[in-house]
C-alpha atoms as a PDB file:
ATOM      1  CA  UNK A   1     102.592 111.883 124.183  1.00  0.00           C
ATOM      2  CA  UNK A   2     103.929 113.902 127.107  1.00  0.00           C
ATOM      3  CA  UNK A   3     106.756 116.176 125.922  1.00  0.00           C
ATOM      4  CA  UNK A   4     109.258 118.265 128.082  1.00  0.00           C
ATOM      5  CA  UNK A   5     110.867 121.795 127.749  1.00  0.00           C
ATOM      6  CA  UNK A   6     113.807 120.321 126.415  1.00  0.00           C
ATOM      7  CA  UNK A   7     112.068 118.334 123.457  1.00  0.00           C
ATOM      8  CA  UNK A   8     109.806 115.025 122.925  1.00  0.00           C
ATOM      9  CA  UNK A   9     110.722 112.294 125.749  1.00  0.00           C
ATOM     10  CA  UNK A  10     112.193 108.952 124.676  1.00  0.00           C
ATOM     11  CA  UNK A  11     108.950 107.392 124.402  1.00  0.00           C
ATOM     12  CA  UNK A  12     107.434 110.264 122.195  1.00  0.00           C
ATOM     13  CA  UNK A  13     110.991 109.258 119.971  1.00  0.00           C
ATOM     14  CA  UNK A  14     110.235 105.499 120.361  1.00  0.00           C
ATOM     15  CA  UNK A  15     106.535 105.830 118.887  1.00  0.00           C
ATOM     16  CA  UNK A  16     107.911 108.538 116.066  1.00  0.00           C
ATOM     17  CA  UNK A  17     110.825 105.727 115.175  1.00  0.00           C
ATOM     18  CA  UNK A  18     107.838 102.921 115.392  1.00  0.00           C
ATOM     19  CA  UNK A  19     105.710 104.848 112.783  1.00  0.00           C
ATOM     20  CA  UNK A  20     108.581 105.474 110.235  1.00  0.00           C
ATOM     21  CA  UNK A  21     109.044 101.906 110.530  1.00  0.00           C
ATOM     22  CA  UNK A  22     105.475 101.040 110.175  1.00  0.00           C
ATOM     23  CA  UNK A  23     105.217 103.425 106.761  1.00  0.00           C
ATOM     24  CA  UNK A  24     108.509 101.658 105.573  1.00  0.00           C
ATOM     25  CA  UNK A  25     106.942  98.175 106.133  1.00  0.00           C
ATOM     26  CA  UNK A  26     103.876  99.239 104.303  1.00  0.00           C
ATOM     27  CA  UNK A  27     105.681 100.457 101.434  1.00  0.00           C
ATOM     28  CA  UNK A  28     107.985  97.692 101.353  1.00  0.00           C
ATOM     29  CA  UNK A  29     104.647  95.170 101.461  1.00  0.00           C
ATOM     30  CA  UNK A  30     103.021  97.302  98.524  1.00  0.00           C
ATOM     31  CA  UNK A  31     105.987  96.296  96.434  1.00  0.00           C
ATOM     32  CA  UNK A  32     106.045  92.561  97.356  1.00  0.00           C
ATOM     33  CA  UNK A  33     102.554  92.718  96.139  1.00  0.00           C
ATOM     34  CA  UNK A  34     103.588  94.538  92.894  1.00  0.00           C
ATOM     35  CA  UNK A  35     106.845  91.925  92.448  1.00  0.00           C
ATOM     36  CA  UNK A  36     104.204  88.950  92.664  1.00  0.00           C
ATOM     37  CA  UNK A  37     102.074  90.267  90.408  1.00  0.00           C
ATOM     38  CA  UNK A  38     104.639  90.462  87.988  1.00  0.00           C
ATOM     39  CA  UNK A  39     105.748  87.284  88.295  1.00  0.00           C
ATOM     40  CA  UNK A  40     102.618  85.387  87.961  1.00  0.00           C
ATOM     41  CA  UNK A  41     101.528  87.142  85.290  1.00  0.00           C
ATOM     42  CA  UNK A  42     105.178  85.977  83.690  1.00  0.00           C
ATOM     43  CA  UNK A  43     104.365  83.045  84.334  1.00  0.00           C
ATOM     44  CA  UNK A  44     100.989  82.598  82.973  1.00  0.00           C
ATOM     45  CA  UNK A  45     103.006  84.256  79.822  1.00  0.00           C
ATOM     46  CA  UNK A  46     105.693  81.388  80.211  1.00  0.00           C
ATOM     47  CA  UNK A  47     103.167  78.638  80.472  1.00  0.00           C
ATOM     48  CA  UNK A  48     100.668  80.032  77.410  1.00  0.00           C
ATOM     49  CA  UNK A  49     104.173  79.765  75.532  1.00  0.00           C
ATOM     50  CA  UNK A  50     104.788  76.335  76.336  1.00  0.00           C
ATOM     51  CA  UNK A  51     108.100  77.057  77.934  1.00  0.00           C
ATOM     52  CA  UNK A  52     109.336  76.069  81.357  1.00  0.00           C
ATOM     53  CA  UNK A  53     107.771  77.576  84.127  1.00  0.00           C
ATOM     54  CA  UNK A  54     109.663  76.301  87.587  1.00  0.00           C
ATOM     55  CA  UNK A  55     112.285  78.255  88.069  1.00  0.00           C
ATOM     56  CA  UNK A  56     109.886  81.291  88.007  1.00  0.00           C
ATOM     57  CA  UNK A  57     107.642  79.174  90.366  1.00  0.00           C
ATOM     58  CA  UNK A  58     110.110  78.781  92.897  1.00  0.00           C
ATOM     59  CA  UNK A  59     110.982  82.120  92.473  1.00  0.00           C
ATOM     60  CA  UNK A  60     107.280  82.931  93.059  1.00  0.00           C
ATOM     61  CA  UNK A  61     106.611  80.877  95.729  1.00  0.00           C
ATOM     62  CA  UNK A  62     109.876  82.605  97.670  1.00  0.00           C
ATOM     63  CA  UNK A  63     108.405  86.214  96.742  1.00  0.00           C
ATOM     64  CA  UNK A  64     105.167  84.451  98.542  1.00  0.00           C
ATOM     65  CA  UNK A  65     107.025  83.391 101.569  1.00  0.00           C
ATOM     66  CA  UNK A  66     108.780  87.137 101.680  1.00  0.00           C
ATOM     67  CA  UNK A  67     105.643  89.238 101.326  1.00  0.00           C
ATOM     68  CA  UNK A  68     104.434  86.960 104.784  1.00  0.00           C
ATOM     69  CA  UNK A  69     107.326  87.238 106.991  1.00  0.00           C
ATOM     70  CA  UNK A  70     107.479  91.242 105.662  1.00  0.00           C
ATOM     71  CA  UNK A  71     103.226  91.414 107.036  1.00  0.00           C
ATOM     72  CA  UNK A  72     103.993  89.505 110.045  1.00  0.00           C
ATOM     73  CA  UNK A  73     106.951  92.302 110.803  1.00  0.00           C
ATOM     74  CA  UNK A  74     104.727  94.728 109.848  1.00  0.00           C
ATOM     75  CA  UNK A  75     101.702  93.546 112.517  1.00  0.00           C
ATOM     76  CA  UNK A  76     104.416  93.182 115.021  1.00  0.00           C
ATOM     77  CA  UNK A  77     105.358  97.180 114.768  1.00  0.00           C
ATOM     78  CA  UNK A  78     101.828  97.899 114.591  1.00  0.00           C
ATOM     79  CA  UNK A  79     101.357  95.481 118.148  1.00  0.00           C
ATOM     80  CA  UNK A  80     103.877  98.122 119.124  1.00  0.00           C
ATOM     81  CA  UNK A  81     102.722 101.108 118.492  1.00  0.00           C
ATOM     82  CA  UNK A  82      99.264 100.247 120.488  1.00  0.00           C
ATOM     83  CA  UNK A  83     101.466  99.371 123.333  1.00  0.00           C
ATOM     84  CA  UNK A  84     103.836 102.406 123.607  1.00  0.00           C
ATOM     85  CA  UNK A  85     100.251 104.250 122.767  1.00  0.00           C
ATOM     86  CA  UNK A  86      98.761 102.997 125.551  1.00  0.00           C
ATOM     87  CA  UNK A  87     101.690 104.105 127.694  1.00  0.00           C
ATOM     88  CA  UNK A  88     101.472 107.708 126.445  1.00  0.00           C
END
């Protein structure tokens, strides 16, 4: 990362934004993981109840669908950082 007298360069600022945004993604991902944890296990609760269990499927399934559009982001800031690295 080349840096100047008067402070980091804009591509030293482009790969410090990239990496917030990488350690917000992987938080953010950490959570999905928790929220569909929580909901299958409410719904193996639902089920071993006998009550209704599709609404929280759907609901599942959409926490599924979520968590892989949030890890695709999350590779695609990562794909960045290795290319404004290699620039550096």
């Amino acid at each position: 990362m080349s840096q100047s007298a008067g402070g980091p360069g804009p591509l030293a600022i482009e790969l410090a934004r990239e990496r917030a945004h990488l350690v917000m993604a992987e938080r953010d991902i950490a959570a999905g993981e928790a929220r569909v944890r929580a909901q299958a296990a409410l719904i193996a609760t639902l089920r071993d109840r006998g009550q209704d269990t599709m609404g929280a499927a759907r609901l599942l399934e959409t926490l599924e669908e979520t968590l892989a559009q949030w890890r695709c982001h999350r590779d695609l800031i990562a794909a960045r950082i290795a290319y404004l690295e290699g620039r550096a």
